[in-house]
C-alpha atoms as a PDB file:
ATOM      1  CA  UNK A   1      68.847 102.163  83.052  1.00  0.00           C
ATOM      2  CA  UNK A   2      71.278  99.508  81.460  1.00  0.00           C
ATOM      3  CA  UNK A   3      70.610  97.437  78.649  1.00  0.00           C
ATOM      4  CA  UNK A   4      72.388  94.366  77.634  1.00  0.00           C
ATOM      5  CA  UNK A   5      71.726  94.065  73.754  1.00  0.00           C
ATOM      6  CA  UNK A   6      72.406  91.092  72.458  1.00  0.00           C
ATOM      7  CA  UNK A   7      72.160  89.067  68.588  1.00  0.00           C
ATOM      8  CA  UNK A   8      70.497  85.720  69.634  1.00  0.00           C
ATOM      9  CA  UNK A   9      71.228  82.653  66.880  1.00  0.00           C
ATOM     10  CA  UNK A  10      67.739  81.967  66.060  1.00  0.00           C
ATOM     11  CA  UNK A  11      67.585  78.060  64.361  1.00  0.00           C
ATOM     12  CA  UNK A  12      70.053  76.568  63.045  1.00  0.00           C
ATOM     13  CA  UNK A  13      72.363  78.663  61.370  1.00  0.00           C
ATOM     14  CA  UNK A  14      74.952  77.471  57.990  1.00  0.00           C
ATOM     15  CA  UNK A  15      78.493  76.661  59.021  1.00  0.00           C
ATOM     16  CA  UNK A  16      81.272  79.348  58.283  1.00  0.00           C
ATOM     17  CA  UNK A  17      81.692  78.990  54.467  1.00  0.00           C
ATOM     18  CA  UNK A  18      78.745  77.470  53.682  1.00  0.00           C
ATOM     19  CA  UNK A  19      76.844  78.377  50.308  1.00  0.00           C
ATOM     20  CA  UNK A  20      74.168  75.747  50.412  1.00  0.00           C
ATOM     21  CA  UNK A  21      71.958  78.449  50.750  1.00  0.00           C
ATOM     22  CA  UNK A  22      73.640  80.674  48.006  1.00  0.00           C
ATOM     23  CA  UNK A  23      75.300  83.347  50.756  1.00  0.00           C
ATOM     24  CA  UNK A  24      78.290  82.991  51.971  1.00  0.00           C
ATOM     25  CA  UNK A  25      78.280  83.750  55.677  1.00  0.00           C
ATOM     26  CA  UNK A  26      80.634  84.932  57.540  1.00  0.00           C
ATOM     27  CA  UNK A  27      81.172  84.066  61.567  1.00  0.00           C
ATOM     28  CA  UNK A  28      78.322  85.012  64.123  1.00  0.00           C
ATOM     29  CA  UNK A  29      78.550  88.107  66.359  1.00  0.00           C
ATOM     30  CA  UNK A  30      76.834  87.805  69.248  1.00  0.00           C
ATOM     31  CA  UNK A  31      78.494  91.131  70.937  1.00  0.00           C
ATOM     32  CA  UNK A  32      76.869  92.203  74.590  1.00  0.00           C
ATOM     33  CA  UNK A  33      77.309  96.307  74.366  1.00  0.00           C
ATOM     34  CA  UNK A  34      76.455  97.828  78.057  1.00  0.00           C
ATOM     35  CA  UNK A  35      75.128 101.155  78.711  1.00  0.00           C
ATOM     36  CA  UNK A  36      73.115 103.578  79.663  1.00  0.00           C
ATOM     37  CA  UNK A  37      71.054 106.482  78.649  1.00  0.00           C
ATOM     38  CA  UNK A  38      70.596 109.806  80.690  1.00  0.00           C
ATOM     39  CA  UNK A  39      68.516 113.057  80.011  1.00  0.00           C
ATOM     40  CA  UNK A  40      70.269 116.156  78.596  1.00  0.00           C
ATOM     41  CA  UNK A  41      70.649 119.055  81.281  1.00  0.00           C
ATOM     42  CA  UNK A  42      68.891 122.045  80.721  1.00  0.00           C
ATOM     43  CA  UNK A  43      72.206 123.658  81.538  1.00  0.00           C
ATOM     44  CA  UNK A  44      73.663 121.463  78.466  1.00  0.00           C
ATOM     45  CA  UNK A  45      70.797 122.678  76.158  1.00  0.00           C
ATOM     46  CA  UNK A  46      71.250 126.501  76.846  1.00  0.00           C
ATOM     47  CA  UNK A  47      74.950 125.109  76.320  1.00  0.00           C
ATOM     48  CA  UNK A  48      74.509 123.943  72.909  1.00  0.00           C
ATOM     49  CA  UNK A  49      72.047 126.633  71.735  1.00  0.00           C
ATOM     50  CA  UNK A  50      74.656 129.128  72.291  1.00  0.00           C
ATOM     51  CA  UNK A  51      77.551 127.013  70.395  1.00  0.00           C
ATOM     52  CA  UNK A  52      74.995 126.845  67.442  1.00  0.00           C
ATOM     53  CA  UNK A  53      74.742 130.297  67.259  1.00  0.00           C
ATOM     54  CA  UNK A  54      78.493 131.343  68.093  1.00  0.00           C
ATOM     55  CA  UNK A  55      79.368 129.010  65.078  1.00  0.00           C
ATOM     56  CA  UNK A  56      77.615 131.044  62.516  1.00  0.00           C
ATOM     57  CA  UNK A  57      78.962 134.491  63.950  1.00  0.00           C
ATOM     58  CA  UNK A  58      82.158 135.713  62.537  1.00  0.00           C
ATOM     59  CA  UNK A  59      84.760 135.919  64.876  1.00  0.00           C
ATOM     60  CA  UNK A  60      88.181 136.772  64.878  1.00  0.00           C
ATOM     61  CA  UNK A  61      91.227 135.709  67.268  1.00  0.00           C
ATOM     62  CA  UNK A  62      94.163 137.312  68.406  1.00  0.00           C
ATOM     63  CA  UNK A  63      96.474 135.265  70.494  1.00  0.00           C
ATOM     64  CA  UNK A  64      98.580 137.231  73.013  1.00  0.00           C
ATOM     65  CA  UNK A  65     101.211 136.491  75.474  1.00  0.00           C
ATOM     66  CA  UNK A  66     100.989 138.762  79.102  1.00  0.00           C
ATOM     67  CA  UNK A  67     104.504 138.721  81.231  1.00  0.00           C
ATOM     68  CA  UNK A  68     102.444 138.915  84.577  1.00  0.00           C
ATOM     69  CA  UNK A  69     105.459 138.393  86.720  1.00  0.00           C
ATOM     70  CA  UNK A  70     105.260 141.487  88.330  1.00  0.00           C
ATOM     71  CA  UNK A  71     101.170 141.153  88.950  1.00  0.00           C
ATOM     72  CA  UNK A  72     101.674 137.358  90.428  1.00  0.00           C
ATOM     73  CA  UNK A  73     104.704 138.490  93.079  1.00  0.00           C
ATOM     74  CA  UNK A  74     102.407 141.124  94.109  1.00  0.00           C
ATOM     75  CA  UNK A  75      99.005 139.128  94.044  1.00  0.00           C
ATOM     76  CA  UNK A  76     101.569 136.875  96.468  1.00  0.00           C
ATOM     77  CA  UNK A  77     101.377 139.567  98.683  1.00  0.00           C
ATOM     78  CA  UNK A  78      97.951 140.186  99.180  1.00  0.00           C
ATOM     79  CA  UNK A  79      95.349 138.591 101.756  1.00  0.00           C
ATOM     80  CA  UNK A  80      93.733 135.684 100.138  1.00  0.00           C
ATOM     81  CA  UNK A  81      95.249 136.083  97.529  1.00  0.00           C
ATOM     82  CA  UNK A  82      93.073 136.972  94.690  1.00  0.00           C
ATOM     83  CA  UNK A  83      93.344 134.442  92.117  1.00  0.00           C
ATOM     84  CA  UNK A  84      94.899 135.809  88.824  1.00  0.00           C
ATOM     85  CA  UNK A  85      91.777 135.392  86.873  1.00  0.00           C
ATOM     86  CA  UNK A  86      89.876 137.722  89.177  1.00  0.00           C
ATOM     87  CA  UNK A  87      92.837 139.751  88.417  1.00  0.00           C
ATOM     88  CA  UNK A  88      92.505 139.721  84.211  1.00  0.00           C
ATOM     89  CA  UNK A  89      88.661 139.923  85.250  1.00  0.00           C
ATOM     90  CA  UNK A  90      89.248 143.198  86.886  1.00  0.00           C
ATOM     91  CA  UNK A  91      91.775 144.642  84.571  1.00  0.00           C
ATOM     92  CA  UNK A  92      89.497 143.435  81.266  1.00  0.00           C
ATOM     93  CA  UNK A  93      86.539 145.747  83.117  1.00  0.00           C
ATOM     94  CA  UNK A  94      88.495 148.834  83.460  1.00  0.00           C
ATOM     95  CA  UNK A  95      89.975 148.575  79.660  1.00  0.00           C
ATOM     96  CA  UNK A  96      86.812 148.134  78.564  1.00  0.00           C
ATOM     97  CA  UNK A  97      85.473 151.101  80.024  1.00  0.00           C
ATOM     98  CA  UNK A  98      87.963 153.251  77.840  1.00  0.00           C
ATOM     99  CA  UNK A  99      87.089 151.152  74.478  1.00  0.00           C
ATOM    100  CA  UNK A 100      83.085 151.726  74.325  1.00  0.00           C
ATOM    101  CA  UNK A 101      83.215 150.475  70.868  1.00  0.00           C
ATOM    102  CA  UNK A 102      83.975 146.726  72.450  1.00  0.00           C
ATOM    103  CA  UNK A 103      81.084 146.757  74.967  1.00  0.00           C
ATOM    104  CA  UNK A 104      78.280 146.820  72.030  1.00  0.00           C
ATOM    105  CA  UNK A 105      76.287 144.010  71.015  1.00  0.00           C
ATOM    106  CA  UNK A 106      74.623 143.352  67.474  1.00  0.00           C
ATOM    107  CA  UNK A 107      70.952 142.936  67.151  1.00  0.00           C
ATOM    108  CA  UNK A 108      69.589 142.753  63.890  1.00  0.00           C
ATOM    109  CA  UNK A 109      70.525 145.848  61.675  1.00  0.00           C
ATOM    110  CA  UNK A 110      71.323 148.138  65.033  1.00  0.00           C
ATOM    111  CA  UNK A 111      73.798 147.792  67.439  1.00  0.00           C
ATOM    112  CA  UNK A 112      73.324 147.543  71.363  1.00  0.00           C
ATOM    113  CA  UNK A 113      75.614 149.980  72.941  1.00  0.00           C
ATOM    114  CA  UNK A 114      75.676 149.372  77.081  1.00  0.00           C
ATOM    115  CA  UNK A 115      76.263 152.268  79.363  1.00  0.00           C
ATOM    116  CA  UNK A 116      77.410 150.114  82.003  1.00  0.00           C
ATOM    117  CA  UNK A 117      80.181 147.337  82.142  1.00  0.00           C
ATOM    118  CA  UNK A 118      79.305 143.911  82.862  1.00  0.00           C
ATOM    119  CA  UNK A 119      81.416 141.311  82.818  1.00  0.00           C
ATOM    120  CA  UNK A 120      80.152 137.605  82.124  1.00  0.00           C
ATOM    121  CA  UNK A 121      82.209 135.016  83.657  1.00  0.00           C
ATOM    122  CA  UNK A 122      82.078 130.839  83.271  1.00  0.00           C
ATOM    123  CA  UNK A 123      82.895 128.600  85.944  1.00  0.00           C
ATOM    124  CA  UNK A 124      82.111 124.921  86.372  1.00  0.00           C
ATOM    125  CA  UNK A 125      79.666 123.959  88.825  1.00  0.00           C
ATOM    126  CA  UNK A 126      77.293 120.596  89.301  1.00  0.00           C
ATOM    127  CA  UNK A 127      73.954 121.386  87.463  1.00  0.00           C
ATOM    128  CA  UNK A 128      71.153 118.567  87.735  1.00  0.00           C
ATOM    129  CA  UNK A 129      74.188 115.695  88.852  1.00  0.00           C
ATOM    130  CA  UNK A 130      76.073 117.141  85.707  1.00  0.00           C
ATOM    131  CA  UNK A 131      79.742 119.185  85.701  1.00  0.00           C
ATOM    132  CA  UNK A 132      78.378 122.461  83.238  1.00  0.00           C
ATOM    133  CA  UNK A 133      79.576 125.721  82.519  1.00  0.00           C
ATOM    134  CA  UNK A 134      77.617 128.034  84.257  1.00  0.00           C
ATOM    135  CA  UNK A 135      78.032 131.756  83.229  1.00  0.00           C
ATOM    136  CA  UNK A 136      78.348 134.390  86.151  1.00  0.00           C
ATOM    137  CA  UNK A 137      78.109 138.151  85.431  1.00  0.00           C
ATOM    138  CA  UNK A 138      79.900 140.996  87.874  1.00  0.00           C
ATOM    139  CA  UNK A 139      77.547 144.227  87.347  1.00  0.00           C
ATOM    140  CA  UNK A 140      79.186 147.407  87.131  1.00  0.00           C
ATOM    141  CA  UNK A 141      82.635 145.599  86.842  1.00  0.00           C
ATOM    142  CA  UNK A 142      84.541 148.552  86.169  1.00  0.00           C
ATOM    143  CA  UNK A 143      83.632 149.922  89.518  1.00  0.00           C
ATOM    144  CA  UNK A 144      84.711 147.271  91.259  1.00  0.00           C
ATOM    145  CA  UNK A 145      88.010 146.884  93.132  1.00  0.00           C
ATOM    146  CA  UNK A 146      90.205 143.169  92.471  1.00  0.00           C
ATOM    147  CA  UNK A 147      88.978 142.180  96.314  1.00  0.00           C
ATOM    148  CA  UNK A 148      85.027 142.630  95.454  1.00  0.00           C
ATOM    149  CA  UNK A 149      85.749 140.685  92.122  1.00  0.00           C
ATOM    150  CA  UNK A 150      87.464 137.762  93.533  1.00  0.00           C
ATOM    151  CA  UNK A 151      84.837 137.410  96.316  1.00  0.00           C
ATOM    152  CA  UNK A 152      81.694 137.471  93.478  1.00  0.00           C
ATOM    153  CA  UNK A 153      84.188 134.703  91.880  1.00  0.00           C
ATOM    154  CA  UNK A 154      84.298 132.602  95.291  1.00  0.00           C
ATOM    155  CA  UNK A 155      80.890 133.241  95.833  1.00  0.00           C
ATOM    156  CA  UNK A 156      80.028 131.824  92.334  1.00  0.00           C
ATOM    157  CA  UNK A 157      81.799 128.971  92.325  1.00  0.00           C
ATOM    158  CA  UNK A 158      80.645 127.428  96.352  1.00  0.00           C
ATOM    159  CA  UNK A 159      77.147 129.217  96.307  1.00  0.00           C
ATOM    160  CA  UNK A 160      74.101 126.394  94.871  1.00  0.00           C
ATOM    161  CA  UNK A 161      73.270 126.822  91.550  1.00  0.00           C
ATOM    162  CA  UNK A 162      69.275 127.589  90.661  1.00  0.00           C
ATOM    163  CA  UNK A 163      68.481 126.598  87.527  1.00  0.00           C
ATOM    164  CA  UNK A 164      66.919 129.864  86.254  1.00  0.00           C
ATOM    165  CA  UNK A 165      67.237 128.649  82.105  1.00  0.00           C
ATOM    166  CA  UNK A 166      65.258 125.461  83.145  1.00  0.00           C
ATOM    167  CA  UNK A 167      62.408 127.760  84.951  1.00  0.00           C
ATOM    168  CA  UNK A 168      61.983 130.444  82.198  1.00  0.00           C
ATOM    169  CA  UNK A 169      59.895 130.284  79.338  1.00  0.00           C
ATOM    170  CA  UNK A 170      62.405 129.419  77.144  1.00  0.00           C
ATOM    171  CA  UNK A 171      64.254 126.928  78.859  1.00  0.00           C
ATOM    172  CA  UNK A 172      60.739 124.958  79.007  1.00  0.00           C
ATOM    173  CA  UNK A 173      60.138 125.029  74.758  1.00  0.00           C
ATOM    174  CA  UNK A 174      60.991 122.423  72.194  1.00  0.00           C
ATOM    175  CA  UNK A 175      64.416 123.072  70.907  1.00  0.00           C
ATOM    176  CA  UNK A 176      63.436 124.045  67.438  1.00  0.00           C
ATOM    177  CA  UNK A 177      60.323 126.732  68.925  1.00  0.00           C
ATOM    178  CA  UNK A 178      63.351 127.227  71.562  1.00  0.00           C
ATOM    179  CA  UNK A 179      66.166 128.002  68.588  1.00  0.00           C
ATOM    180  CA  UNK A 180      63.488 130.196  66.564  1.00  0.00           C
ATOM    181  CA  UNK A 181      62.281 132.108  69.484  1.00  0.00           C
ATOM    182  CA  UNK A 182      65.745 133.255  70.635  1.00  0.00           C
ATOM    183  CA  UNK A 183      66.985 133.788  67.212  1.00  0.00           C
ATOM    184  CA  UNK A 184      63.848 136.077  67.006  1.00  0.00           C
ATOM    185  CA  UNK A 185      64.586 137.762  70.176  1.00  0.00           C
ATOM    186  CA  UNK A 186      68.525 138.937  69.030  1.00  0.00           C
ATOM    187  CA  UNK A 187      67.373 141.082  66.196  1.00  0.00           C
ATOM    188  CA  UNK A 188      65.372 143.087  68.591  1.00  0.00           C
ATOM    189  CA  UNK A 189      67.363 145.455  70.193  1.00  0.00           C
ATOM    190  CA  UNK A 190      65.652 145.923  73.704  1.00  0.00           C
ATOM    191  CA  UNK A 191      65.381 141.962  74.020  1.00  0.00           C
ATOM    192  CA  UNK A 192      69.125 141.328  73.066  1.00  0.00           C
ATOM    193  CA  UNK A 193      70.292 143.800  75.808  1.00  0.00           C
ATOM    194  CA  UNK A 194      68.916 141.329  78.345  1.00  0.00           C
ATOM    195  CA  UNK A 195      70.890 138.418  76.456  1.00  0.00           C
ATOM    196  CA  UNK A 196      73.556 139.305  79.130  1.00  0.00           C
ATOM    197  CA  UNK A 197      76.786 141.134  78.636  1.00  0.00           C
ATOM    198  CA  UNK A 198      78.757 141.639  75.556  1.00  0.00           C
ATOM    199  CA  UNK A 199      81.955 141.118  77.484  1.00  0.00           C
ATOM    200  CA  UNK A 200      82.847 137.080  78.729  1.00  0.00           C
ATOM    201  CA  UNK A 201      85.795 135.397  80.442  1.00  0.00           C
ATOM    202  CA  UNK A 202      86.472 131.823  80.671  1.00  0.00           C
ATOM    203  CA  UNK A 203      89.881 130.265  82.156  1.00  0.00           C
ATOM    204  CA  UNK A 204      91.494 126.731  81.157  1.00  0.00           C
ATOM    205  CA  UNK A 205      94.350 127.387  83.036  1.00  0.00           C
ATOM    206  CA  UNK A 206      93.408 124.453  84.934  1.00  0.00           C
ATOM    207  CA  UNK A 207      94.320 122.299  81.790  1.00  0.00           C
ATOM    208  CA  UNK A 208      97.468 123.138  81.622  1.00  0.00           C
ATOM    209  CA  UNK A 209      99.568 125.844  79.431  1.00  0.00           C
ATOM    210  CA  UNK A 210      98.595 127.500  75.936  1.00  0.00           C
ATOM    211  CA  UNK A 211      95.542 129.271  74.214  1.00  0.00           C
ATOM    212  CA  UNK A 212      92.103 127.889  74.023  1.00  0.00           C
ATOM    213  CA  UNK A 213      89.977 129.152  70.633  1.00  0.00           C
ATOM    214  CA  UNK A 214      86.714 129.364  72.028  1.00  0.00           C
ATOM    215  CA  UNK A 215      83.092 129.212  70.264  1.00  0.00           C
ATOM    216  CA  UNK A 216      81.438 132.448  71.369  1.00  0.00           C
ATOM    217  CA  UNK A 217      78.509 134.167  71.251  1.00  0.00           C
ATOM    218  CA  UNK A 218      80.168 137.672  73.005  1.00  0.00           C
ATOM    219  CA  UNK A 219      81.094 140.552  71.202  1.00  0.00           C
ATOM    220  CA  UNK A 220      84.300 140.005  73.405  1.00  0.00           C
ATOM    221  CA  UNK A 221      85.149 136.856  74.548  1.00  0.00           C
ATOM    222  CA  UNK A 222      88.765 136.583  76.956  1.00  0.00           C
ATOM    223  CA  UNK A 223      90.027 133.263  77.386  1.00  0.00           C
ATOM    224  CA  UNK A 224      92.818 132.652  79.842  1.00  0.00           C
ATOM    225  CA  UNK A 225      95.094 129.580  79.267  1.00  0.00           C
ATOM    226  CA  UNK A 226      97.914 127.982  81.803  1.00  0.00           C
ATOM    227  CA  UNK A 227     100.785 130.126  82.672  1.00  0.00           C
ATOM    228  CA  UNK A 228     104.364 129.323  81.459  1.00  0.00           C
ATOM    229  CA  UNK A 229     107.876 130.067  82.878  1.00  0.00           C
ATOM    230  CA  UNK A 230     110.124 131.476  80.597  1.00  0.00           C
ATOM    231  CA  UNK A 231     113.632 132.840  80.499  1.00  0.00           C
ATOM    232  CA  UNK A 232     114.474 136.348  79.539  1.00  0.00           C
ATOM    233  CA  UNK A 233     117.471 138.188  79.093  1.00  0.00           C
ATOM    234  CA  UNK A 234     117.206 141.400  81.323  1.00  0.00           C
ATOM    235  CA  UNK A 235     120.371 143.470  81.626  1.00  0.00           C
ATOM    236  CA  UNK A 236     123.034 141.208  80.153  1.00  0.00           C
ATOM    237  CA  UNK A 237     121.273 138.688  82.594  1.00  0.00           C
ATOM    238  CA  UNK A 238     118.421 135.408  82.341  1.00  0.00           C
ATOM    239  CA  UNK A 239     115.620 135.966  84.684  1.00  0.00           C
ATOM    240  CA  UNK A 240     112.384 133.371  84.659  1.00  0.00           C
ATOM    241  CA  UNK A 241     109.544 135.048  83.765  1.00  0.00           C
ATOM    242  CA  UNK A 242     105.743 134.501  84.224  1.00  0.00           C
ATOM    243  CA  UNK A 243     103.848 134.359  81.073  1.00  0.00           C
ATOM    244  CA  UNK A 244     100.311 134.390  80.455  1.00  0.00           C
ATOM    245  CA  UNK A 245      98.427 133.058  76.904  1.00  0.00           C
ATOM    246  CA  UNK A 246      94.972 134.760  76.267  1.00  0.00           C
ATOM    247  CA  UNK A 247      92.964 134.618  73.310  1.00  0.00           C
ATOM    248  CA  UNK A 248      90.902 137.401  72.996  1.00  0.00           C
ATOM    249  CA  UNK A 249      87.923 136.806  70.606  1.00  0.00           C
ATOM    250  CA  UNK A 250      85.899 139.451  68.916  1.00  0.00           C
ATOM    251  CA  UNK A 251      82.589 139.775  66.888  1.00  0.00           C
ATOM    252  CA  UNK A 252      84.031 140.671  63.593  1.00  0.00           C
ATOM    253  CA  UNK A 253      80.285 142.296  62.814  1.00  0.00           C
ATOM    254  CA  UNK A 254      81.092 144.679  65.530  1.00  0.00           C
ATOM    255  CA  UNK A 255      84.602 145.356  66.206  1.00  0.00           C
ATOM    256  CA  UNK A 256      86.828 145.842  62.775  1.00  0.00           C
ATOM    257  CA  UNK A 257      90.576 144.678  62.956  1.00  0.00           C
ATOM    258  CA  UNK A 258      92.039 148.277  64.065  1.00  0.00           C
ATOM    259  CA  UNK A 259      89.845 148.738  66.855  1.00  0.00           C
ATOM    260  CA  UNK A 260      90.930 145.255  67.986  1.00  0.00           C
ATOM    261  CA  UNK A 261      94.113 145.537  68.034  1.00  0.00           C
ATOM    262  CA  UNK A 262      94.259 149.120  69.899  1.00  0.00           C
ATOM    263  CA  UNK A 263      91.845 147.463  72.158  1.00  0.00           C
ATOM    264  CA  UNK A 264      94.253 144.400  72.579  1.00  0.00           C
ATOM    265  CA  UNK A 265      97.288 146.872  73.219  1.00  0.00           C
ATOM    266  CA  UNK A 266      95.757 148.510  75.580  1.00  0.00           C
ATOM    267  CA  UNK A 267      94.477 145.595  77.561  1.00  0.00           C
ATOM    268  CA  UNK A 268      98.334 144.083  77.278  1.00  0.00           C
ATOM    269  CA  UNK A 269      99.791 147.381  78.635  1.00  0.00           C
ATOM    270  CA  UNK A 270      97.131 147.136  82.024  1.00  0.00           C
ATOM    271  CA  UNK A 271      97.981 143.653  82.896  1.00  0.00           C
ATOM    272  CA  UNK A 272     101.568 144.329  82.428  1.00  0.00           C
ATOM    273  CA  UNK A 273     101.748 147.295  84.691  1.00  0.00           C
ATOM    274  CA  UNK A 274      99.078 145.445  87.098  1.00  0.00           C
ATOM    275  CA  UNK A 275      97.137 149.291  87.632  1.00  0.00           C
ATOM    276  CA  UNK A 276      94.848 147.762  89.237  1.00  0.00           C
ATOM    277  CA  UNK A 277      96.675 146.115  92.201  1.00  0.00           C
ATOM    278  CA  UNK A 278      97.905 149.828  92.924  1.00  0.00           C
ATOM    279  CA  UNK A 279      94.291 150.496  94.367  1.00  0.00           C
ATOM    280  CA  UNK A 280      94.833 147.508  96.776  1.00  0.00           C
ATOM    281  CA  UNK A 281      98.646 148.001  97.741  1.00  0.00           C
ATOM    282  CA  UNK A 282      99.208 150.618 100.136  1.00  0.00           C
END
């Protein structure tokens, strides 16, 4: 639908100036303002429900830079080749398996500790005509080898996209009922472990270089920016180097600020040495 709204000049109107009629008027405005109106996805909705609630979480940042050189010559080499974030994807699983304490979500006064590591993952797909983020989650990540990771990705991002939040029960309520009913549903422990994982990657490495700071509602949240070339002195000698910016984002209710950082160390160390890519490299 388009509408053309426009300020008609009903009777005869003063001249500029005049004060006959004790106001002084200024010129008419008769401005035609096109557009058009569309419905909100119910992609965007679950969208925005889960920025309102990330905002109010406490959250804190750590900004790291990854020299991947090593893990993108040797990605190079492989059939495909996996993309790196299947690679960070893979490597975030098995680290996580080794810091329990991260894979824990909050509901209420008691905490959600998951035996199992699942990894959520965003990607953009078309949802009712609409680019959204659409989140996709790799079961038992930590089991999984880079090659069954990046083919869940590529599956994800060509497969059609089913609308599941617009078919469930909440995806159908008012937004307020909606907001109330799911903020209802996180302080009970059984119902927030089906909220999805406590672990989430998203990549804006498409935009270009640097860190994104990302509104959350994860206990973990891994956000992969746009790698950068870099000089460095090795041996008396400048090499260009491969560099990596991630953010990773934690639920400050959770995770306290030492756990983090051994957490972020040994995530650092595992991309750096690309373990991983040892499984698929004879």
């Amino acid at each position: 639908m388009v509408a053309d709204i426009r300020l008609e000049n009903q009777g005869e109107q003063p001249a500029v100036g005049d004060t006959s009629s004790g106001v002084k008027r200024g010129p008419l405005v008769t401005p035609a303002i096109p557009f058009h109106i569309s419905r909100l996805s119910n992609a965007r909705r679950a969208v925005t429900d889960l920025v309102r609630y990330a905002s109010r979480k406490p959250t804190m940042h750590g900004l790291l830079e990854v020299d991947v050189t090593s893990a993108e010559e040797r990605l190079a080499s492989l059939e495909g080749p996996p993309t790196l974030t299947s690679f960070v994807v893979t490597t975030l699983a098995r680290v996580v398996a080794t810091h329990p304490d991260v894979n824990t979500r909050r509901a209420g006064r008691k905490l959600v500790l998951f035996d199992r590591v699942d990894v959520v993952v965003t990607v953009e797909k078309e949802v009712d005509g609409a680019v959204a983020p659409v989140p996709m989650v790799i079961r038992d990540a930590a089991e999984r080898n880079l090659f069954e990771v990046s083919s869940q990705l590529h599956s994800a991002r060509t497969k059609r996209f089913d609308d599941m939040v617009g078919k469930s029960l909440l995806g159908r309520l008012p937004p307020v009922l909606r907001r109330l009913a799911t903020s209802l549903l996180r302080g009970i422990p059984a119902a927030a472990a089906r909220f999805g994982p406590a672990v989430g990657v998203s990549s804006l490495g498409m935009f270009g270089s640097g860190w994104g700071i990302p509104l959350s509602p994860m206990t973990l949240m891994v956000t992969i920016g746009g790698t950068i070339v870099r000089p460095v002195l090795m041996e008396g000698e400048l090499e260009n180097h491969v560099f990596l910016p991630l953010t990773l984002s934690f639920d400050h209710s959770v995770i306290d600020g030492a756990p983090a950082a051994r957490f972020a160390t040994s995530f650092r160390h595992a991309l750096e040495s690309a373990a991983v890519l040892g499984e698929v490299i004879d």
